[in-house]
Protein backbone atom coordinates (compact mmCIF):
# COMPACT_ATOMS: atom_id res chain seq x y z
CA UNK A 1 184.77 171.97 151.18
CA UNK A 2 181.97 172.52 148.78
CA UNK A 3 183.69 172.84 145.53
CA UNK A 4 185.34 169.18 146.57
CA UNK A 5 181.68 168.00 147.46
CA UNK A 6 180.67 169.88 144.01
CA UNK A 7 183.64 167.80 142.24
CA UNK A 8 182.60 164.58 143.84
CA UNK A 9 179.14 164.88 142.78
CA UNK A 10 179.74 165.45 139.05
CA UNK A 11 182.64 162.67 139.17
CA UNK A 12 180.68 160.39 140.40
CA UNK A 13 176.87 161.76 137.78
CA UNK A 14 179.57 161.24 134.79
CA UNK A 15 180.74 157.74 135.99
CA UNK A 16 177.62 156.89 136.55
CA UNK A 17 176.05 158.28 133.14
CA UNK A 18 178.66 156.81 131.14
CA UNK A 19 178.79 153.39 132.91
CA UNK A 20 175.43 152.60 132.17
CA UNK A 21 175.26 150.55 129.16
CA UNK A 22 172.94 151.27 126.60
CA UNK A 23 171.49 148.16 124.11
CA UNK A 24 170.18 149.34 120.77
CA UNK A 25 167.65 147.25 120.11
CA UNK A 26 166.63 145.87 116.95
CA UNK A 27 162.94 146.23 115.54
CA UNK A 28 160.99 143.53 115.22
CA UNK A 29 159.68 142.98 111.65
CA UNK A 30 157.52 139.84 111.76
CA UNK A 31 153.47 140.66 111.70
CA UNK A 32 151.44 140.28 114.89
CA UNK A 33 149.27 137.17 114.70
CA UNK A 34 146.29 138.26 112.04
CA UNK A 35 148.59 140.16 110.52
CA UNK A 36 149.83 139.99 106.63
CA UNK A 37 148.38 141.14 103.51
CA UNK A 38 144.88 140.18 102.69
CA UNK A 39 144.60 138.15 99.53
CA UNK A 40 141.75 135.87 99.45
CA UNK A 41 138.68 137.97 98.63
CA UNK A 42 134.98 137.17 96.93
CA UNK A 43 132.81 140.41 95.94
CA UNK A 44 129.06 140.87 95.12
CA UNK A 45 127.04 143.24 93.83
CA UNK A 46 124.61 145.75 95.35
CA UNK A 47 121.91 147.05 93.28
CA UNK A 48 119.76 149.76 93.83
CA UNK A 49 116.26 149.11 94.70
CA UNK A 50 115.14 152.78 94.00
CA UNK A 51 116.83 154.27 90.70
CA UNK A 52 114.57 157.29 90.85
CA UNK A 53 115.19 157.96 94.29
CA UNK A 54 119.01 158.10 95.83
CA UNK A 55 119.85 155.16 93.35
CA UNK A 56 122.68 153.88 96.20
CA UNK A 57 124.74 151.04 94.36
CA UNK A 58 127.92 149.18 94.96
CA UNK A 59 129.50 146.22 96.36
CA UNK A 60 130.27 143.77 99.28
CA UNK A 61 133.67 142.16 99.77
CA UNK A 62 134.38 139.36 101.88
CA UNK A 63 137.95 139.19 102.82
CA UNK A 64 139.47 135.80 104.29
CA UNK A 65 141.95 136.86 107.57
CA UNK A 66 145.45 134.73 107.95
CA UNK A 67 143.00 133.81 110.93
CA UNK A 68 140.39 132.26 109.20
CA UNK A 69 137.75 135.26 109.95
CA UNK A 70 135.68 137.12 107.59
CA UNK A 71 136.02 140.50 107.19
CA UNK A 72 133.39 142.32 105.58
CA UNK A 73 134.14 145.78 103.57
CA UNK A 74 131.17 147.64 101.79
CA UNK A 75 131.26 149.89 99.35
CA UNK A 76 128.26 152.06 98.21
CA UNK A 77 127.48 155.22 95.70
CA UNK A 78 125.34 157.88 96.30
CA UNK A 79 124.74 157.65 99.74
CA UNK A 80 122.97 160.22 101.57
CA UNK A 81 125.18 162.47 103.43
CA UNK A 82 123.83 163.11 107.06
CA UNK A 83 122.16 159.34 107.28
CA UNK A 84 123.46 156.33 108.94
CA UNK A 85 122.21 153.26 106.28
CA UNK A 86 121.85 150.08 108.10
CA UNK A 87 123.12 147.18 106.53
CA UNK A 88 121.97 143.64 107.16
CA UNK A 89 122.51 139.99 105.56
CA UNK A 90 119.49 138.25 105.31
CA UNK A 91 118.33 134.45 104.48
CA UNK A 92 117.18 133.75 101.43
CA UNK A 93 117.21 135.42 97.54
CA UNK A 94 116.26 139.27 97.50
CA UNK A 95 113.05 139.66 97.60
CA UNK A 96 111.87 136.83 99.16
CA UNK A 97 111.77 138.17 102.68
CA UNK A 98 113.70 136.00 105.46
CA UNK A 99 115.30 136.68 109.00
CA UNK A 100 118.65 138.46 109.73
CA UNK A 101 121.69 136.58 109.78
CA UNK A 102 124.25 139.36 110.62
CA UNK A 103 123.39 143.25 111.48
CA UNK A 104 126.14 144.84 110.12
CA UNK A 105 127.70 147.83 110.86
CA UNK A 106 125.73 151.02 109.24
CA UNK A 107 126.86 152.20 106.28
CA UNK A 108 128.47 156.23 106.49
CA UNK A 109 126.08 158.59 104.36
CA UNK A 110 129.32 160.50 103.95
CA UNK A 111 131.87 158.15 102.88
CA UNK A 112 129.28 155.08 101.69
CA UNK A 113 132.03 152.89 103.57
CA UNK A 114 131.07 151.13 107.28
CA UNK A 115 130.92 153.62 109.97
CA UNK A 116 132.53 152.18 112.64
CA UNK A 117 135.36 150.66 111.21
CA UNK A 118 136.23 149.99 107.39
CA UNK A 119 136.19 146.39 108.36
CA UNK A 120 133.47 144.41 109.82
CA UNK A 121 134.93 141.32 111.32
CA UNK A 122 132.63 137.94 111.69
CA UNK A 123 134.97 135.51 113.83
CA UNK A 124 133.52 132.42 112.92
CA UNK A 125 136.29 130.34 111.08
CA UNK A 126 134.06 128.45 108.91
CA UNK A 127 132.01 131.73 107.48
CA UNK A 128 134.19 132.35 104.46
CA UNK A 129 134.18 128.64 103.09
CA UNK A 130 130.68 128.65 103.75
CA UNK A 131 129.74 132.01 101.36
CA UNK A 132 129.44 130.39 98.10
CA UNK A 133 126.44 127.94 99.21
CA UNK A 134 125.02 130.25 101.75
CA UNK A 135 121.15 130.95 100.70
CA UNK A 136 121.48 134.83 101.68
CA UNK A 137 120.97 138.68 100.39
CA UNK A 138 122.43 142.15 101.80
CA UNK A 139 119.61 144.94 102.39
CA UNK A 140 120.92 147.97 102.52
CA UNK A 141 118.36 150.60 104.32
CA UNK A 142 118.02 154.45 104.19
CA UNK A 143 118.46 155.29 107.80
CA UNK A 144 118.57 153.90 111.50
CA UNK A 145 114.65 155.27 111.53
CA UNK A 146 113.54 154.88 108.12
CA UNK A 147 113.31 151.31 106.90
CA UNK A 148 112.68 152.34 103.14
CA UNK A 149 114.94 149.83 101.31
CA UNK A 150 117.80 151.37 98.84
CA UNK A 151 119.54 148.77 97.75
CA UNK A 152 120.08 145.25 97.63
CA UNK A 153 122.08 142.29 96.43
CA UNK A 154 122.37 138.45 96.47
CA UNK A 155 124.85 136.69 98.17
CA UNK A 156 125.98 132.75 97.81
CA UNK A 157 123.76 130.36 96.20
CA UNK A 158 121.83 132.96 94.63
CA UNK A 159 124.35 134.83 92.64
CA UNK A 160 127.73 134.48 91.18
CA UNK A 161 130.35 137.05 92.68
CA UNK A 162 131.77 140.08 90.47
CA UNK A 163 135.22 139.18 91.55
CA UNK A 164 136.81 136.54 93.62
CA UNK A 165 140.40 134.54 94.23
């Protein structure tokens, strides 16, 4: 009696194992929605404010998303390893002073790229059409506690980019 229960049993596991259809499925290869290559770019400078100190220089690209963001990607040399260096965009030329438009993400002392992620994104649609009259600066500071400035740069208005498309 067992070795016909035993017989059933695996009968009826193959039957069962084999009857099951399978479906391959196919990937998918069309991009999530902000998805795609990035093409539409404008980059500015960033000069160093202290050349006989850490002399931190580089630049600021703003990338335009297949959603219409801004994403902002900064890259800076001779950072100081071990220091988080805020990074702001103020109103106005550099120099001159004004209020913060955007805080930033702070800027790695290790890699000189954002911290958090390589990308900061600003989700207001108009923000990348609005760049090249926008009246503004980026201050780039030595640390979260130390407000000594290291570098800076015009933005908009009050410079002409490096590199743009």
């Amino acid at each position: 009696m067992k070795t016909y229960i035993k017989h059933i049993v695996i009968i009826v596991v193959t039957i069962g194992f084999f009857s099951c259809e399978q479906e391959r499925l196919d990937p998918i290869l069309t991009t999530a929605d902000g998805g795609g290559k990035l093409t539409t770019y404008t980059a500015y400078t960033i000069d160093s404010t202290d050349p006989d100190g850490s002399n931190v220089y580089g630049r600021i690209v703003f990338w335009k998303s297949a959603l219409d963001q801004t994403l902002v990607q900064i890259s800076l040399y001779n950072t100081v390893p071990g220091l988080l260096h805020p990074a702001l965009i103020i109103d106005g030329a550099a120099g001159s002073g004004g209020t913060t438009m955007i805080t930033l993400d702070n800027v790695s002392g290790e890699t000189g790229e954002l911290d958090t992620s390589k990308l900061y994104v600003i989700t207001d649609t108009s923000f990348y059409d609005s760049i090249s009259s926008m009246d503004s600066h980026i201050d780039i500071y030595l640390s979260t506690t130390d407000d000594t400035l290291v570098a800076t740069g015009d933005l908009g208005s009050n410079a002409d980019p490096v590199e743009s498309n």
